[in-house]
Protein backbone atom coordinates (compact mmCIF):
# COMPACT_ATOMS: atom_id res chain seq x y z
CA UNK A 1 103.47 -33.46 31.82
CA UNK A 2 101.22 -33.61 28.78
CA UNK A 3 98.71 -31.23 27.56
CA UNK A 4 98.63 -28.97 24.63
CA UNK A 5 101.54 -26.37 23.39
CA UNK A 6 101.24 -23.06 21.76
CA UNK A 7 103.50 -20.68 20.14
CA UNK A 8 104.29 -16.94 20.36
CA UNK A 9 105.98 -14.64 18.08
CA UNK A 10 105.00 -11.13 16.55
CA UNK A 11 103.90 -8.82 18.35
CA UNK A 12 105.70 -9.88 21.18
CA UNK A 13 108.86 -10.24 19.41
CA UNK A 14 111.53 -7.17 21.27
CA UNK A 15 109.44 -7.17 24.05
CA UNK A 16 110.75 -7.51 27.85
CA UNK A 17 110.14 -11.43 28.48
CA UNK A 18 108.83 -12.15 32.49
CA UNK A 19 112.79 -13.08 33.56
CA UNK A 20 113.97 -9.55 32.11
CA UNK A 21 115.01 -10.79 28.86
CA UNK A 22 114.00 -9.67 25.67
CA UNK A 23 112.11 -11.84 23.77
CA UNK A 24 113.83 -13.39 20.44
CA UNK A 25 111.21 -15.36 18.93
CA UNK A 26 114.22 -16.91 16.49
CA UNK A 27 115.48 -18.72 19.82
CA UNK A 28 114.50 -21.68 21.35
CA UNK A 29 113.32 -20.34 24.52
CA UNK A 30 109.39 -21.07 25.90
CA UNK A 31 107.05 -19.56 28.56
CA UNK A 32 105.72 -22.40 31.32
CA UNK A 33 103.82 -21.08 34.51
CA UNK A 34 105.70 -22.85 37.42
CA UNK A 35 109.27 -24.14 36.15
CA UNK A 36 111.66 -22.11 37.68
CA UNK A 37 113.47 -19.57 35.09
CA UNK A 38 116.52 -21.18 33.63
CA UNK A 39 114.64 -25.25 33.40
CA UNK A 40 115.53 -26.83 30.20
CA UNK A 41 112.98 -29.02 28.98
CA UNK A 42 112.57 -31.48 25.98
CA UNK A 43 109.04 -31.08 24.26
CA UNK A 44 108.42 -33.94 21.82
CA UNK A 45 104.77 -34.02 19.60
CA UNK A 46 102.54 -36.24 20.96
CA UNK A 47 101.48 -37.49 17.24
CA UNK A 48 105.35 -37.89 15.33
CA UNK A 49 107.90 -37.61 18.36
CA UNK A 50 109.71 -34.74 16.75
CA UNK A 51 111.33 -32.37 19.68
CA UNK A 52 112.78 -29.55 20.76
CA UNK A 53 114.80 -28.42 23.48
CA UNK A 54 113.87 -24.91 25.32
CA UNK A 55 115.00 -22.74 28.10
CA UNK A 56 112.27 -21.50 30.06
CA UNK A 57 112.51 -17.34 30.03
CA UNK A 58 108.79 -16.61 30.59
CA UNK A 59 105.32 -17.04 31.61
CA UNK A 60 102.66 -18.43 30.67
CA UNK A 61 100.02 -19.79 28.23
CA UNK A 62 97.48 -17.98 29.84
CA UNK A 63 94.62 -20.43 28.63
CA UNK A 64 93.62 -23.24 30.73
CA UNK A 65 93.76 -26.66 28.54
CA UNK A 66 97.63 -25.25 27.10
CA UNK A 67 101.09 -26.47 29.21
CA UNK A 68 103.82 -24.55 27.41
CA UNK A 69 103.93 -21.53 25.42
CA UNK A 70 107.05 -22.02 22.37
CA UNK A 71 108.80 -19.78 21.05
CA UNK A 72 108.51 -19.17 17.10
CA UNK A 73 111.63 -20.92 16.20
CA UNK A 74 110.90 -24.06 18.77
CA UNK A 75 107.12 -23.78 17.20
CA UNK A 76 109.01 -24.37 13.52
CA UNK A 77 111.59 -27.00 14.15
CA UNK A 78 108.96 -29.38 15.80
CA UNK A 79 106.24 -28.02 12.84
CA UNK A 80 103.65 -26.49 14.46
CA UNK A 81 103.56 -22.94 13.36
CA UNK A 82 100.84 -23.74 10.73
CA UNK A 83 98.48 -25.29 13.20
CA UNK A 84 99.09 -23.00 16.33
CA UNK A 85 98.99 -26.12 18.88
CA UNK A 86 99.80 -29.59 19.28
CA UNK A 87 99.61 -31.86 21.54
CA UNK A 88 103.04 -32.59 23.88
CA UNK A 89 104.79 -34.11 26.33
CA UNK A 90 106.95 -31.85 28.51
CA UNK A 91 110.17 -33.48 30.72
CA UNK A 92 112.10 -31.36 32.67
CA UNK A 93 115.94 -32.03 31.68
CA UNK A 94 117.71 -29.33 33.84
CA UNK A 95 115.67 -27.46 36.69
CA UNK A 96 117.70 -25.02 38.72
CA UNK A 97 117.31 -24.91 42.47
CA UNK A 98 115.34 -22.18 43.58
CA UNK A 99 114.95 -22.46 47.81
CA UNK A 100 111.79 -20.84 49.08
CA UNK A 101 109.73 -20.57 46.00
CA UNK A 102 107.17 -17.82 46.34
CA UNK A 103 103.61 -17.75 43.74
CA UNK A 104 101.21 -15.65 42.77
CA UNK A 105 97.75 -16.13 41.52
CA UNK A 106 97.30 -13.93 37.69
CA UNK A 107 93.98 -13.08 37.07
CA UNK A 108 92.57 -11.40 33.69
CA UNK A 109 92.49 -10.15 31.69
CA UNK A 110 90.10 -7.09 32.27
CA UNK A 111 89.77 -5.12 29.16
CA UNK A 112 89.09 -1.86 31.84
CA UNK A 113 91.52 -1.14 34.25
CA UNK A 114 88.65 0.23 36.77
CA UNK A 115 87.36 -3.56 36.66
CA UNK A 116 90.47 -5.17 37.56
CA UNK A 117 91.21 -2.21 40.17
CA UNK A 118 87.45 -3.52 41.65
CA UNK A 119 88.97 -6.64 41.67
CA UNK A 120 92.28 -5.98 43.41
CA UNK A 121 90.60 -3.72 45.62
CA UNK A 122 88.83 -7.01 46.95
CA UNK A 123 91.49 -8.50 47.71
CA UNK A 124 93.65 -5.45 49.40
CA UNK A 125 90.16 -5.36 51.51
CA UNK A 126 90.86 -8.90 52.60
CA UNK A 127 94.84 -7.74 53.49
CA UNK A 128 96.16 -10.01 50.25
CA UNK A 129 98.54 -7.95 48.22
CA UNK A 130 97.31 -7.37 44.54
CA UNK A 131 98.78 -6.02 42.17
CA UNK A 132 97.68 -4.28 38.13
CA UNK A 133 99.58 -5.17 35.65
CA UNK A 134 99.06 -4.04 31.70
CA UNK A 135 99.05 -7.73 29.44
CA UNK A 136 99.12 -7.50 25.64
CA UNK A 137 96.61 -10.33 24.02
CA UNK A 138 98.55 -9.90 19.99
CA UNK A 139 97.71 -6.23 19.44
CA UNK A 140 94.75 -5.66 22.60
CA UNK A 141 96.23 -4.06 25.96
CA UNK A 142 93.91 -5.72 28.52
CA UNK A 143 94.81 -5.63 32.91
CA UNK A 144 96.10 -8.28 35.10
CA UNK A 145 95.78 -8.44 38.38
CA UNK A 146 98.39 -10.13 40.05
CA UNK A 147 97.69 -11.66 43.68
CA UNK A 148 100.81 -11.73 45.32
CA UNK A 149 102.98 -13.04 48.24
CA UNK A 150 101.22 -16.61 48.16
CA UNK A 151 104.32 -18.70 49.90
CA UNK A 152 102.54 -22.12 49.70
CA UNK A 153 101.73 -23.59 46.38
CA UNK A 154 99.38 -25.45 47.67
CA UNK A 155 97.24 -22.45 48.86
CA UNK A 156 97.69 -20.96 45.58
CA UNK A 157 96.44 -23.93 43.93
CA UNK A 158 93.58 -23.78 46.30
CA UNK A 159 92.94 -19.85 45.55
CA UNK A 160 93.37 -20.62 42.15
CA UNK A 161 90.78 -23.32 41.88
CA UNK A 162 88.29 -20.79 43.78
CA UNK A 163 88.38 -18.48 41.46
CA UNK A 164 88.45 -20.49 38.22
CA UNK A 165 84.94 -22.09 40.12
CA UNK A 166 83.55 -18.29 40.54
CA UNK A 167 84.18 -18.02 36.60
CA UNK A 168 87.91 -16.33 36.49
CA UNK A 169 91.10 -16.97 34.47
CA UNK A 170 93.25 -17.78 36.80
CA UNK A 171 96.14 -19.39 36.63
CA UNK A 172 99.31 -20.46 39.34
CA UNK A 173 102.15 -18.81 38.26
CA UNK A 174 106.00 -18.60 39.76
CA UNK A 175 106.99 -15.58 41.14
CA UNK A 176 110.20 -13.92 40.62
């Protein structure tokens, strides 16, 4: 896959990572949306070929033209941390099995939880479960809401697409 990579470090740095980890933005670790926790992947520039290995811990970027989300110390050794993003390739080198995959749709981020409980409350109506969750965007607490229990990716993808057409972020994402 190709597309554009971002990196992450302060604030999030000792934070709980999506896998349960804490986040050590000195490792070489990264956040992708769909590879199962555990994938190693290679991520080489697009413009010089340098690379980096990374374990995926986490999820995410949570913006739509972005494919992986480095950690500091991957962000450094392929040098990117002055510029923010580069462009990438991304090839899966180890991917563990995972049988049954389950996905979920995020949506957000609402900057008032009453607007993303409007939201979630939409979809409860329509018997999809939904779910709030609190996000951090660098120091801002803003409100996910998390639509859950999808067991096809291709009707999340679907879902997905919906939404992003009605004007929403929303993004496929693995589930735990």
């Amino acid at each position: 896959m190709h597309g554009i990579a971002s990196w992450y470090g302060n604030p999030y740095h000792g934070r709980k990572t999506a896998n349960g980890e804490t986040y050590d933005m000195h490792a070489l670790t990264a956040a992708h949306r769909t590879l199962p926790f555990g994938s190693v992947v290679q991520v080489r520039r697009s413009d010089d070929g340098r690379e980096v290995q990374v374990r995926i811990n986490d999820r995410g970027p949570f913006f739509i033209n972005r494919v992986i989300d480095l950690s500091q110390e991957a962000a450094r050794r392929i040098g990117m941390l002055r510029s923010g993003t580069t462009e990438v390739s991304v090839e899966p080198l180890y991917i563990p099995r995972e049988p049954n995959p389950k996905w979920m749709i995020l949506v957000g981020g609402f900057m008032e939880k009453p607007k993303a409980q409007e939201f979630a409350d939409y979809f409860h109506r329509n018997g999809t479960i939904s779910e709030i969750r609190p996000g951090w965007h660098g120091n801002y607490e803003h409100y996910h809401v998390q639509i859950k229990g999808l067991v096809s990716e291709s009707k999340a993808k679907r879902l997905a697409q919906r939404l992003q057409h009605n004007g929403y972020g929303a993004f496929i994402v693995r589930a735990k």
